[in-house]
N, C-alpha and C. Protein backbone atom coordinates (compact mmCIF):
# COMPACT_ATOMS: atom_id res chain seq x y z
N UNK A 1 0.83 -1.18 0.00
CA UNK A 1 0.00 0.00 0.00
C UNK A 1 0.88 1.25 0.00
N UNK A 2 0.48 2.29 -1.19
CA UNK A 2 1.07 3.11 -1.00
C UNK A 2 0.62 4.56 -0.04
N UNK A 3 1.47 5.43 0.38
CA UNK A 3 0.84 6.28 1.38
C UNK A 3 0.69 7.51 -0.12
N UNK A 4 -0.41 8.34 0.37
CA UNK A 4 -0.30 9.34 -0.44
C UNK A 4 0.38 10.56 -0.16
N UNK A 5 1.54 11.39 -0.78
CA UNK A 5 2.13 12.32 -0.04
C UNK A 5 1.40 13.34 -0.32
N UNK A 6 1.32 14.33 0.75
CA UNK A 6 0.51 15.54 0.32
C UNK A 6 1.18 17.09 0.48
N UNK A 7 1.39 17.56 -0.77
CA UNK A 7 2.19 18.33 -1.04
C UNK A 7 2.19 19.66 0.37
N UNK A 8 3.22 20.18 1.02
CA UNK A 8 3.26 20.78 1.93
C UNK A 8 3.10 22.57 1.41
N UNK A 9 1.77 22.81 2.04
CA UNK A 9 1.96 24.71 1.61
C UNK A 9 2.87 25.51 2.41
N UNK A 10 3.22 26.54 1.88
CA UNK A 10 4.42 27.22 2.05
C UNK A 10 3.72 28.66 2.66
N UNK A 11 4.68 29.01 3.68
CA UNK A 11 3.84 30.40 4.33
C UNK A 11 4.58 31.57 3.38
N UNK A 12 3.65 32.22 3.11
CA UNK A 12 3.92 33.60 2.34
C UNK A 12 3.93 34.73 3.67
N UNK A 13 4.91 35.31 3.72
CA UNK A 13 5.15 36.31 4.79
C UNK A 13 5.29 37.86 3.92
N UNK A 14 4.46 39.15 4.42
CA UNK A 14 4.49 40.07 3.61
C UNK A 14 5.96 40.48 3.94
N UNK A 15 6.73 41.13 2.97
CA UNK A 15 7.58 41.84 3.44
C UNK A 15 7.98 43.15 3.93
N UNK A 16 8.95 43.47 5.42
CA UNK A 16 8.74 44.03 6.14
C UNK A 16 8.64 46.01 5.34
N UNK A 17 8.08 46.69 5.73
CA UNK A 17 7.99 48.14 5.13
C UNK A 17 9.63 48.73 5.89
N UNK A 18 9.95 49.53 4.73
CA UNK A 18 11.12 50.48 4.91
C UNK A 18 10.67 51.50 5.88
N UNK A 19 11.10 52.00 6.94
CA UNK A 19 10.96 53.09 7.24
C UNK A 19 11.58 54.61 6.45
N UNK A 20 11.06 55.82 6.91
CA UNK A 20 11.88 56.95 6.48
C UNK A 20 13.29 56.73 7.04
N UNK A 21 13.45 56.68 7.89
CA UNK A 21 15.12 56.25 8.48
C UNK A 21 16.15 55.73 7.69
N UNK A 22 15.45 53.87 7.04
CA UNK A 22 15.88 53.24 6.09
C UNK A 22 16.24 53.67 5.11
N UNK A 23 15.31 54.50 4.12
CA UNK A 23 15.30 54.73 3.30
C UNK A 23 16.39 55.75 3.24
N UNK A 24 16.55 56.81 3.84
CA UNK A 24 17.44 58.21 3.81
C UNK A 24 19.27 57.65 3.79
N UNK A 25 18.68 56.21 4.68
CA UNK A 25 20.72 55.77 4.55
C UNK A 25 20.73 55.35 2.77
N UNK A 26 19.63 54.70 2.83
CA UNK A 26 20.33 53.75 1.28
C UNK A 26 20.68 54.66 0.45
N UNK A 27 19.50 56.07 0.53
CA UNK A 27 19.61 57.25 -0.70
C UNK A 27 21.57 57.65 -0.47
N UNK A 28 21.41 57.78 0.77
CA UNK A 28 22.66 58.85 1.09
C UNK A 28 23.98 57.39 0.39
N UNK A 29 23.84 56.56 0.58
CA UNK A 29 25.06 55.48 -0.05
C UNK A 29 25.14 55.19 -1.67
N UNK A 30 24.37 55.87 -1.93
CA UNK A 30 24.50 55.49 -3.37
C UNK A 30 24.59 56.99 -3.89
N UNK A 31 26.06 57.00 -5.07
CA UNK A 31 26.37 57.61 -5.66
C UNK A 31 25.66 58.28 -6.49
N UNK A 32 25.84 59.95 -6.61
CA UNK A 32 25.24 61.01 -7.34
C UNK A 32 25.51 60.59 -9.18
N UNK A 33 24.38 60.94 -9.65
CA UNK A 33 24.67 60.92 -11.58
C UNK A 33 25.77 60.82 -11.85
N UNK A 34 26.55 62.13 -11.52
CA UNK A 34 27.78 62.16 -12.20
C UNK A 34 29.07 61.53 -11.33
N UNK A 35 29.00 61.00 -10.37
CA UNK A 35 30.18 59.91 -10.17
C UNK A 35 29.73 58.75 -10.72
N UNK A 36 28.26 58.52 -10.45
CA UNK A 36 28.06 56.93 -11.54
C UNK A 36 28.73 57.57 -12.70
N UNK A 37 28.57 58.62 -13.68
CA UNK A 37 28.63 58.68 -15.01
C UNK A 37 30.63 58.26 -14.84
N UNK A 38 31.03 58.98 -14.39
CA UNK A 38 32.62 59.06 -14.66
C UNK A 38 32.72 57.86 -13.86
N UNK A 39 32.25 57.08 -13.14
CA UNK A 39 32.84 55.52 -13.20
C UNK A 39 32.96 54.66 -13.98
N UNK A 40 31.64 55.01 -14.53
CA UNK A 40 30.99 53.86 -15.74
C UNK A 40 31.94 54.49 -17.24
N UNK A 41 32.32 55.81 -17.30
CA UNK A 41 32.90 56.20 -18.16
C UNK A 41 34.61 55.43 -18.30
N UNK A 42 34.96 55.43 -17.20
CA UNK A 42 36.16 55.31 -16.75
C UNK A 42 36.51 53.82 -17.12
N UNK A 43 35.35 52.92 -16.13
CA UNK A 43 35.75 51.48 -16.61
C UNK A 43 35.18 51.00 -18.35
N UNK A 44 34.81 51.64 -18.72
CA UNK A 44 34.79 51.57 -20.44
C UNK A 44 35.78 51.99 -20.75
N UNK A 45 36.77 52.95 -20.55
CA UNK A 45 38.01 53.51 -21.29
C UNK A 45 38.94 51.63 -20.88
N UNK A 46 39.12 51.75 -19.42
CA UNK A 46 39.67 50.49 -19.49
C UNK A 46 39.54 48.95 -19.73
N UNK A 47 38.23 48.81 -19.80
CA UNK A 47 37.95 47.49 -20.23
C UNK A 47 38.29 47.66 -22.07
N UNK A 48 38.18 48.47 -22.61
CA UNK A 48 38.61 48.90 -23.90
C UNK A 48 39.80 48.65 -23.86
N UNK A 49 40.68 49.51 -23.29
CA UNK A 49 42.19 49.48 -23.40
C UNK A 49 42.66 47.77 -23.16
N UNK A 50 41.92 47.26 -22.05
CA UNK A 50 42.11 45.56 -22.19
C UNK A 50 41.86 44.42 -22.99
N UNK A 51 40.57 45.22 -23.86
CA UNK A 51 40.42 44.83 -25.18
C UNK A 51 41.60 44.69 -26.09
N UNK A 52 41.97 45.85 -26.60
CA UNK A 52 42.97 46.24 -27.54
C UNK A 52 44.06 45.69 -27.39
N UNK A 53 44.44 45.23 -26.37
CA UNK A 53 45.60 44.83 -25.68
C UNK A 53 45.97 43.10 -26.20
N UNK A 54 44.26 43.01 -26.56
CA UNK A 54 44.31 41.50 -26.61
C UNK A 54 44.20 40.75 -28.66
N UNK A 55 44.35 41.99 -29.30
CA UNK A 55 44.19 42.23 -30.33
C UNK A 55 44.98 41.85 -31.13
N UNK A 56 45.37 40.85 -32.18
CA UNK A 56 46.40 40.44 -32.90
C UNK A 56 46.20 41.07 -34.22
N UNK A 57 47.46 42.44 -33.85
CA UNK A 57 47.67 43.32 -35.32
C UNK A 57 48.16 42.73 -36.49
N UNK A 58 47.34 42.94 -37.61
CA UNK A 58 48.66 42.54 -38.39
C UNK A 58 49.97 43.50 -38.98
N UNK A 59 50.86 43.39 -39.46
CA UNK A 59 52.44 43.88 -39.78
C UNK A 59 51.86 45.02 -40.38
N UNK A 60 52.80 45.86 -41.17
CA UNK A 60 52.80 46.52 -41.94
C UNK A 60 52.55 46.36 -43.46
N UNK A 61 53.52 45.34 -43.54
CA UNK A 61 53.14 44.69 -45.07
C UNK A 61 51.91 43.91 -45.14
N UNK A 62 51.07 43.12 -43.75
CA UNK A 62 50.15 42.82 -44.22
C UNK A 62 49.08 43.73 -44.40
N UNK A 63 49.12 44.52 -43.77
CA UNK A 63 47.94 46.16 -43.72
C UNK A 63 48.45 47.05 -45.09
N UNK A 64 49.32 46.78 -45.56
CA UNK A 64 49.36 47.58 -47.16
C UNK A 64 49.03 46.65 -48.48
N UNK A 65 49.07 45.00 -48.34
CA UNK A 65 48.27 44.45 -49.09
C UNK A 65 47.14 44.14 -49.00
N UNK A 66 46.64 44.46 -48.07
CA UNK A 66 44.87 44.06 -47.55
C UNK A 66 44.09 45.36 -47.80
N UNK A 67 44.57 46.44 -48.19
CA UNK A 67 44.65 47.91 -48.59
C UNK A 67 44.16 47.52 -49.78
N UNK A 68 45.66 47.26 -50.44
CA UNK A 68 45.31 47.01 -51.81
C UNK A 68 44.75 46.16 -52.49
N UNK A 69 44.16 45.66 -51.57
CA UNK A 69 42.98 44.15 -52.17
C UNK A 69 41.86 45.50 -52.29
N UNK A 70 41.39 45.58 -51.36
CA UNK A 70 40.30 46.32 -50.04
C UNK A 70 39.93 47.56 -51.93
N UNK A 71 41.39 48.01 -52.12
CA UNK A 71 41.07 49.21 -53.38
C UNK A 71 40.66 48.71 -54.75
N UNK A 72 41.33 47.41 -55.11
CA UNK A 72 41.20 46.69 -56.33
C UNK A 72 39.46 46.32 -56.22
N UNK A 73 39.06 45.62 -55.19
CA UNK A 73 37.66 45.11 -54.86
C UNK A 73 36.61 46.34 -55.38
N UNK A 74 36.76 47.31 -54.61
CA UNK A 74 36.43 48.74 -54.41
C UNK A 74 36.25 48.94 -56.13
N UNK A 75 37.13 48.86 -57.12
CA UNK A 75 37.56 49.80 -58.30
C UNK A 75 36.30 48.97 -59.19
N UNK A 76 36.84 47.08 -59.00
CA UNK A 76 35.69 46.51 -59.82
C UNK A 76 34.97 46.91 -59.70
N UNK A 77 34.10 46.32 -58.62
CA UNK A 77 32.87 46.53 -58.29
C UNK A 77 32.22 47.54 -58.49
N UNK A 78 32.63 48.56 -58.69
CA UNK A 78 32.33 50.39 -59.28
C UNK A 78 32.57 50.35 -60.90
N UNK A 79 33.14 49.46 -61.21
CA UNK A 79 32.78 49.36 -63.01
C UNK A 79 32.23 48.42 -62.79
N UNK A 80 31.78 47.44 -62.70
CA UNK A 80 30.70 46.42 -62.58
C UNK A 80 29.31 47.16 -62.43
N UNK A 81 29.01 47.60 -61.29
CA UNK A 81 28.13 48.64 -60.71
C UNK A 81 27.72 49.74 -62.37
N UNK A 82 28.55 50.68 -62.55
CA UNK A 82 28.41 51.58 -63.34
C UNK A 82 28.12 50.68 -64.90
N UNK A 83 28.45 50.11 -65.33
CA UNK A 83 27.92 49.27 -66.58
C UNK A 83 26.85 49.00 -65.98
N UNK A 84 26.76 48.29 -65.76
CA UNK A 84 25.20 47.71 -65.34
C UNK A 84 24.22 48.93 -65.29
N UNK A 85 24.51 49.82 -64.42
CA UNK A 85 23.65 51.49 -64.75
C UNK A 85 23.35 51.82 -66.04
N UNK A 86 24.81 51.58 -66.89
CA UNK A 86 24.53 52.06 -67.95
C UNK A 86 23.67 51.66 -69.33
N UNK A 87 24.07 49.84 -69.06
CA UNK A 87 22.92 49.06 -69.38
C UNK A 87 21.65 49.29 -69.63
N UNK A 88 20.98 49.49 -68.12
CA UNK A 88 19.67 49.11 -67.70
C UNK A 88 19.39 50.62 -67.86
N UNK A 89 19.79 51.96 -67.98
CA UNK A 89 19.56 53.30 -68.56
C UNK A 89 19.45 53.77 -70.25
N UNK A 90 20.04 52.75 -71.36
CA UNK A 90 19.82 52.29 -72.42
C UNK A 90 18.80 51.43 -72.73
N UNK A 91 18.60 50.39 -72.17
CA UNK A 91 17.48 49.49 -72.19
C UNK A 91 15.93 50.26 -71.87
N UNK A 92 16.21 51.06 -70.69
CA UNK A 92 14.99 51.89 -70.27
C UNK A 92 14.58 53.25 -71.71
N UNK A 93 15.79 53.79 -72.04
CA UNK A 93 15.43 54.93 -72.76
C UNK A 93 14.82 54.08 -74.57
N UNK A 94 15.65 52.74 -74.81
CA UNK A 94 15.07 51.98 -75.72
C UNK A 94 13.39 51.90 -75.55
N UNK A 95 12.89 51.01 -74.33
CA UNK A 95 11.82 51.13 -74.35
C UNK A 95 11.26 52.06 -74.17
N UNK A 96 11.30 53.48 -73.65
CA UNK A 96 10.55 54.68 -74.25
C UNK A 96 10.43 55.15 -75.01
N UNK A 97 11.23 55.21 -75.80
CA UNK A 97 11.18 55.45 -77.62
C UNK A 97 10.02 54.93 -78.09
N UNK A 98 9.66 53.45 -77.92
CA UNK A 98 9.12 52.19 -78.48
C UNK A 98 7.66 53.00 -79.05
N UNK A 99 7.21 53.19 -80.05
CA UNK A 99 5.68 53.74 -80.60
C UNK A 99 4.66 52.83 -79.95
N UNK A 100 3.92 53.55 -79.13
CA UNK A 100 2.73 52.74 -79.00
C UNK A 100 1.76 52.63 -79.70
């Protein structure tokens, strides 16, 4: 025979009210706008700087051929681009001509 377990309720207790007293310390311990701002400013400059730190540059010579990829890419793609304009601006002025 099994026993049946019966799930145990749990006391809900309100929680206790702050007094004015309470309240005036917590205000007074916590920092004004602008020291939060220049903390929070501050540890962003350095968590940045720890960033960067962790950053694998490449050389010189590799940053002047990745340049010159970066410009060659750049040059096609802008005559690729511009034909194609010029194309589809011929094709368009063709069909307006066209007599209806």
């Amino acid at each position: 025979m099994a026993k049946e377990i019966k799930p145990v309720a749990k006391e809900i207790k309100p929680a206790p009210k702050e007094t004015k007293e309470a309240k005036s310390v917590t205000r007074a311990s916590k920092p004004n706008f602008f020291q939060r701002s220049v903390e929070g400013l501050r540890r962003y400059v350095n968590e940045t700087v720890g960033e960067l730190r962790k950053v694998s540059w490449p050389t010189r010579r590799e940053a002047w051929y990745l340049t010159i990829v970066v410009l060659i890419v750049t040059g096609v793609m802008a005559a690729i681009l511009g034909s194609l304009d010029w194309v589809f601006s011929k094709f368009f002025q063709w069909i307006l001509t066209l007599p209806l």
